[in-house]
Protein backbone atom coordinates (compact mmCIF):
# COMPACT_ATOMS: atom_id res chain seq x y z
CA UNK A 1 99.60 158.15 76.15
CA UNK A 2 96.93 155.67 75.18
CA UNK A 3 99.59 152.67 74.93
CA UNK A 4 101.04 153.49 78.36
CA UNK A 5 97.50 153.92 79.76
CA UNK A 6 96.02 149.89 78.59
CA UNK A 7 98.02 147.98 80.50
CA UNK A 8 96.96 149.72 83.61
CA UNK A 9 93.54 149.34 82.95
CA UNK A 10 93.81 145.57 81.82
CA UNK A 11 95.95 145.16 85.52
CA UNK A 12 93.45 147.19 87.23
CA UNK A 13 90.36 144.94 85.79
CA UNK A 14 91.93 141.90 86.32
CA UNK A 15 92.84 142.50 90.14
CA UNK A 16 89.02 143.83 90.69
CA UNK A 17 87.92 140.58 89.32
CA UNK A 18 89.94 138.63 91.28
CA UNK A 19 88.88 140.84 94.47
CA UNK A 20 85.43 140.39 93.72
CA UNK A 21 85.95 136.56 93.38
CA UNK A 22 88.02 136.25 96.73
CA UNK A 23 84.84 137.92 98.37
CA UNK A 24 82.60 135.58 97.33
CA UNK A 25 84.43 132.43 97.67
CA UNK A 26 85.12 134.19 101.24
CA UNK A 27 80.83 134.62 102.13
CA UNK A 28 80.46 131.27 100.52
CA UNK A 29 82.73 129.25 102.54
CA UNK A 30 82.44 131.67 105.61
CA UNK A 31 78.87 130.83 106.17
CA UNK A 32 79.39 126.89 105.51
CA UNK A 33 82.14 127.17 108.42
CA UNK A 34 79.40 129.51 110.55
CA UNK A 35 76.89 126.48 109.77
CA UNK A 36 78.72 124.25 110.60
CA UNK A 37 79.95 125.76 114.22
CA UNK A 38 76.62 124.90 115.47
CA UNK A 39 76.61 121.26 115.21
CA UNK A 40 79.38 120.47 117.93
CA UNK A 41 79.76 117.66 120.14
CA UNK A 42 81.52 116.10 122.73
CA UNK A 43 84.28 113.55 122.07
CA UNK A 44 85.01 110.50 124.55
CA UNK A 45 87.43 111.04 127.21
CA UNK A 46 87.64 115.12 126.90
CA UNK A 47 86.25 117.80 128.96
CA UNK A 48 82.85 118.51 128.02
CA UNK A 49 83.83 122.43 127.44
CA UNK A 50 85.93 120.95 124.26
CA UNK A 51 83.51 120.23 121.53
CA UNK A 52 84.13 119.04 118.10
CA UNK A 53 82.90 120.60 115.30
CA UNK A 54 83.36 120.24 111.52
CA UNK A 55 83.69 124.44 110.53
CA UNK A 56 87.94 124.24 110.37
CA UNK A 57 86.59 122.37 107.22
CA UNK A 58 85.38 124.94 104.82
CA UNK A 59 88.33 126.80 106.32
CA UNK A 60 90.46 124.97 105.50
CA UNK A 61 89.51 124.43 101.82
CA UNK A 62 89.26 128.01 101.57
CA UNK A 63 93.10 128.07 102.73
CA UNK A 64 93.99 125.93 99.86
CA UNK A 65 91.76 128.03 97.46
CA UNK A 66 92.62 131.32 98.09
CA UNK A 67 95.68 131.16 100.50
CA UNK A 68 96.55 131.46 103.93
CA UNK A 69 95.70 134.76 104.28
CA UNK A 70 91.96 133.85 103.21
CA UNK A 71 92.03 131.18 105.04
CA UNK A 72 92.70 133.41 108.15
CA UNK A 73 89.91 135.62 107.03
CA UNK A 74 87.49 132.86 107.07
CA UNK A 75 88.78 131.98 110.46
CA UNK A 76 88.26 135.46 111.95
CA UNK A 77 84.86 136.08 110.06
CA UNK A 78 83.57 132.59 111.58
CA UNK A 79 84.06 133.72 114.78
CA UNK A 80 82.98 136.97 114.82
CA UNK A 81 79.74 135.86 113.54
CA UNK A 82 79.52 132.76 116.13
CA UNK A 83 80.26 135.51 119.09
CA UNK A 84 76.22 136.68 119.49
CA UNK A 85 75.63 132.66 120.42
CA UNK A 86 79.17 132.40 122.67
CA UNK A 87 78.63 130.92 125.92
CA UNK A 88 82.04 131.46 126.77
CA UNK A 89 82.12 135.32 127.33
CA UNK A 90 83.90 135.18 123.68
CA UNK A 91 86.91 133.20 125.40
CA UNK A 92 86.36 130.70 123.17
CA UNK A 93 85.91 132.09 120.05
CA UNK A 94 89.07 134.16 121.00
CA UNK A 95 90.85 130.45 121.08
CA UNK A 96 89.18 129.09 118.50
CA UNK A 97 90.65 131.87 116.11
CA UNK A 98 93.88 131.68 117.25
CA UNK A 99 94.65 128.14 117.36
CA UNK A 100 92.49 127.81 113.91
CA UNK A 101 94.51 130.48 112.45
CA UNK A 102 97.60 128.44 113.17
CA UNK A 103 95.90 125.37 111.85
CA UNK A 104 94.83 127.04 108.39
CA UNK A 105 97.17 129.74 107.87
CA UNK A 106 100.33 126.65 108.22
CA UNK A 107 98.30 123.60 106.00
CA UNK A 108 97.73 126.89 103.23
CA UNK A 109 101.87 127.52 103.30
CA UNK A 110 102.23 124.32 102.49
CA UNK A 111 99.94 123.78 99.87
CA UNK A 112 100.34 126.41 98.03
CA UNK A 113 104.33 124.92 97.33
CA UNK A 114 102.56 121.64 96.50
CA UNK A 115 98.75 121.70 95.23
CA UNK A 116 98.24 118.34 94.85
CA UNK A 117 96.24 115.28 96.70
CA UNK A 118 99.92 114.51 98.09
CA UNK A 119 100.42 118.13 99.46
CA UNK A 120 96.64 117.99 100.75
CA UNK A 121 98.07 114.86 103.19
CA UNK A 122 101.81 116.91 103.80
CA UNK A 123 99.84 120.47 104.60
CA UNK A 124 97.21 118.60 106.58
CA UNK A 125 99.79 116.52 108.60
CA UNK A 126 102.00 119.43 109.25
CA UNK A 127 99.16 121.85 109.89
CA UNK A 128 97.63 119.26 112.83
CA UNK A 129 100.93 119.27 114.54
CA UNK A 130 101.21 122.81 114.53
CA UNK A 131 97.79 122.48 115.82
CA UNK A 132 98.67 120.51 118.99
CA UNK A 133 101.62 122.31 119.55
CA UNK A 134 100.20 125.59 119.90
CA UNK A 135 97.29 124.18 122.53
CA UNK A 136 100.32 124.61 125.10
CA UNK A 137 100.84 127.88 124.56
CA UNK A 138 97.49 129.29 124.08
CA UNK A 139 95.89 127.32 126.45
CA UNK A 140 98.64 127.86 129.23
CA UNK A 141 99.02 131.65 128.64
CA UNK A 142 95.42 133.29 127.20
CA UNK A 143 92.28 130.44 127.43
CA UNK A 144 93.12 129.31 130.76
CA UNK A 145 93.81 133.07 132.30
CA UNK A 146 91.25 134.56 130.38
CA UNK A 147 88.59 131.89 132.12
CA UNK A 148 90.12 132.88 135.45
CA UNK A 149 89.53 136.56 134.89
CA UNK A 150 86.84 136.85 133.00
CA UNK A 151 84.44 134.18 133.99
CA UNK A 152 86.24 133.26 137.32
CA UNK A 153 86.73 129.39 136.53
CA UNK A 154 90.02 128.68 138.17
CA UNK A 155 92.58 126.05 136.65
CA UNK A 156 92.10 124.05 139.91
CA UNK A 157 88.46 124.16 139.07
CA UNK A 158 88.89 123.19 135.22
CA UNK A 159 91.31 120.43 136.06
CA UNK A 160 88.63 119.08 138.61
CA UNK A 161 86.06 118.49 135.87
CA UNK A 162 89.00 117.01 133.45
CA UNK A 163 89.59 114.66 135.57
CA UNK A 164 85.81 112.81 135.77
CA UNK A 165 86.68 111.69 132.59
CA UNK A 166 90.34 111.76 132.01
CA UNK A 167 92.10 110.29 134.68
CA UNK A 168 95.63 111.61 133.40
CA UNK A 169 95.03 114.52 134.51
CA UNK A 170 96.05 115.73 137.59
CA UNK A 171 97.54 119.29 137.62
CA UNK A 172 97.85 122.23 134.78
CA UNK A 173 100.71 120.66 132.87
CA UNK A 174 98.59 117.09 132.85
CA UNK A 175 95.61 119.55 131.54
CA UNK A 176 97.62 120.73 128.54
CA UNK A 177 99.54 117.80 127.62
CA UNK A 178 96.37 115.25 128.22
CA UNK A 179 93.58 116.96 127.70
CA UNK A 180 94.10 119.82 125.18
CA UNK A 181 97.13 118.89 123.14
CA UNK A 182 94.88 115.22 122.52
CA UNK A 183 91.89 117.29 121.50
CA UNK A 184 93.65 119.20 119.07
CA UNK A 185 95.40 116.54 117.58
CA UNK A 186 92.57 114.58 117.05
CA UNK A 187 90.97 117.93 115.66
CA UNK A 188 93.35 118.63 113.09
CA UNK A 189 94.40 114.99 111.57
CA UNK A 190 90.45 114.25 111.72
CA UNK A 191 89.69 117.53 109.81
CA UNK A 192 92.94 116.44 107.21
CA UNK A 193 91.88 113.40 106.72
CA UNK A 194 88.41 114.55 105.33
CA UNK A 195 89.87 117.14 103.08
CA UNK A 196 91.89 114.42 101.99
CA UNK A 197 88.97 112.17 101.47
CA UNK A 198 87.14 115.03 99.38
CA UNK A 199 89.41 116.66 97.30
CA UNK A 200 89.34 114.54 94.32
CA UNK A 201 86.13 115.96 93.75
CA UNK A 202 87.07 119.67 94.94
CA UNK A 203 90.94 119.49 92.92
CA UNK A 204 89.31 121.42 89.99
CA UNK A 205 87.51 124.28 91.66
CA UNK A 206 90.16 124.62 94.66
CA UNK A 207 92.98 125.13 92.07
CA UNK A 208 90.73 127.16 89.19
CA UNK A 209 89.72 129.68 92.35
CA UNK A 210 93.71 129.56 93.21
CA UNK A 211 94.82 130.37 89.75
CA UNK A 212 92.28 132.86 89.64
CA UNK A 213 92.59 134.95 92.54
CA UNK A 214 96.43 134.99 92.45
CA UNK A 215 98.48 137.45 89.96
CA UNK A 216 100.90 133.82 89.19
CA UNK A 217 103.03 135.95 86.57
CA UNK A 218 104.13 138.06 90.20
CA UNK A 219 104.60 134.40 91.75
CA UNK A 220 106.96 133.11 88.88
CA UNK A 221 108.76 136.19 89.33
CA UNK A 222 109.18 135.90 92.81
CA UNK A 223 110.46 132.36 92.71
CA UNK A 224 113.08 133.62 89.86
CA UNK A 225 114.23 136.37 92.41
């Protein structure tokens, strides 16, 4: 009975450490990306409602550390916390996680096939045109709407201020395909391109926290089935 019963424990040690590990990398990066929220700002030739911010980066590297799914969790956690300062009624945060998620969730797919500075530019390149691709979408079908309802700022009134500083637009599919699509493009390739820039530096601990918060014996089996 005693045989049978040591592996279990061993299992059931190992997958608390890694659970306890995931957490903390999780709070670490989570309140980098919260930080991080706050310093936003406007870029040229956008709407002033869409403000860059640097918090998809932490995000991000926690999607290459621990895997889509905590990079998702970072995503959601980051906005939850963010909501007491919303000045969007929580619209925005509600957009923010979605199109984020997308964002994270794909560049994490992709790097955990390749986790190497090479996969860092693939996952990043692939993830900001998911990115821009999604602004239709979500924009067209939930942030727009949801600004209507909720707040009572029409599209007719949102394309009016978009276009005092973006002459391209002129109706709701100008709106999505030169204001938000742009924005989100610039977003994701701008937040690649730092991760790029940085992970020399962050190869060792994004792949040791990988390695260690993953069961890999279940992940060579999977790949052999």
């Amino acid at each position: 009975m005693s045989d049978n019963n040591v592996p279990v424990k061993v299992d059931s040690h190992a997958t608390r450490k890694r659970m306890l590990l995931r957490l903390a990398v999780i709070a670490i990066l989570t309140a980098m990306a919260v930080v991080l929220m706050y310093f936003e700002f406007p870029l040229p030739f956008m709407p002033p409602f869409l403000k860059f911010d640097f918090s998809e980066l932490p995000v991000l590297v926690g999607s290459f550390a621990l895997g889509p799914v905590g990079g998702i969790v970072i995503e959601l956690l980051k906005n939850l916390l963010h909501l007491p300062a919303t000045a969007t009624m929580g619209i925005g945060e509600v957009s923010n996680f979605i199109t984020g998620s997308i964002y994270v969730g794909t560049a994490g797919l992709v790097y955990r096939k390749m986790r190497t500075r090479k996969g860092v530019a693939l996952s990043a390149t692939v993830a900001a045109l998911a990115l821009g691709l999604a602004a239709i979408p979500v924009n067209a079908f939930i942030t727009l709407p949801l600004y209507g309802s909720a707040m009572g700022l029409s599209t007719e009134t949102v394309i009016g201020i978009c276009q005092s500083v973006n002459p391209l637009v002129k109706d709701k599919l100008s709106l999505l395909l030169a204001a938000f699509v742009p924005f989100n493009l610039i977003k994701g390739f701008g937040i690649g391109l730092i991760a790029f820039l940085i992970y020399l530096p962050l190869k060792s601990f994004v792949n040791k926290i990988y390695d260690r918060t993953h069961d890999l014996s279940k992940e060579k089996d999977a790949k052999k089935s």
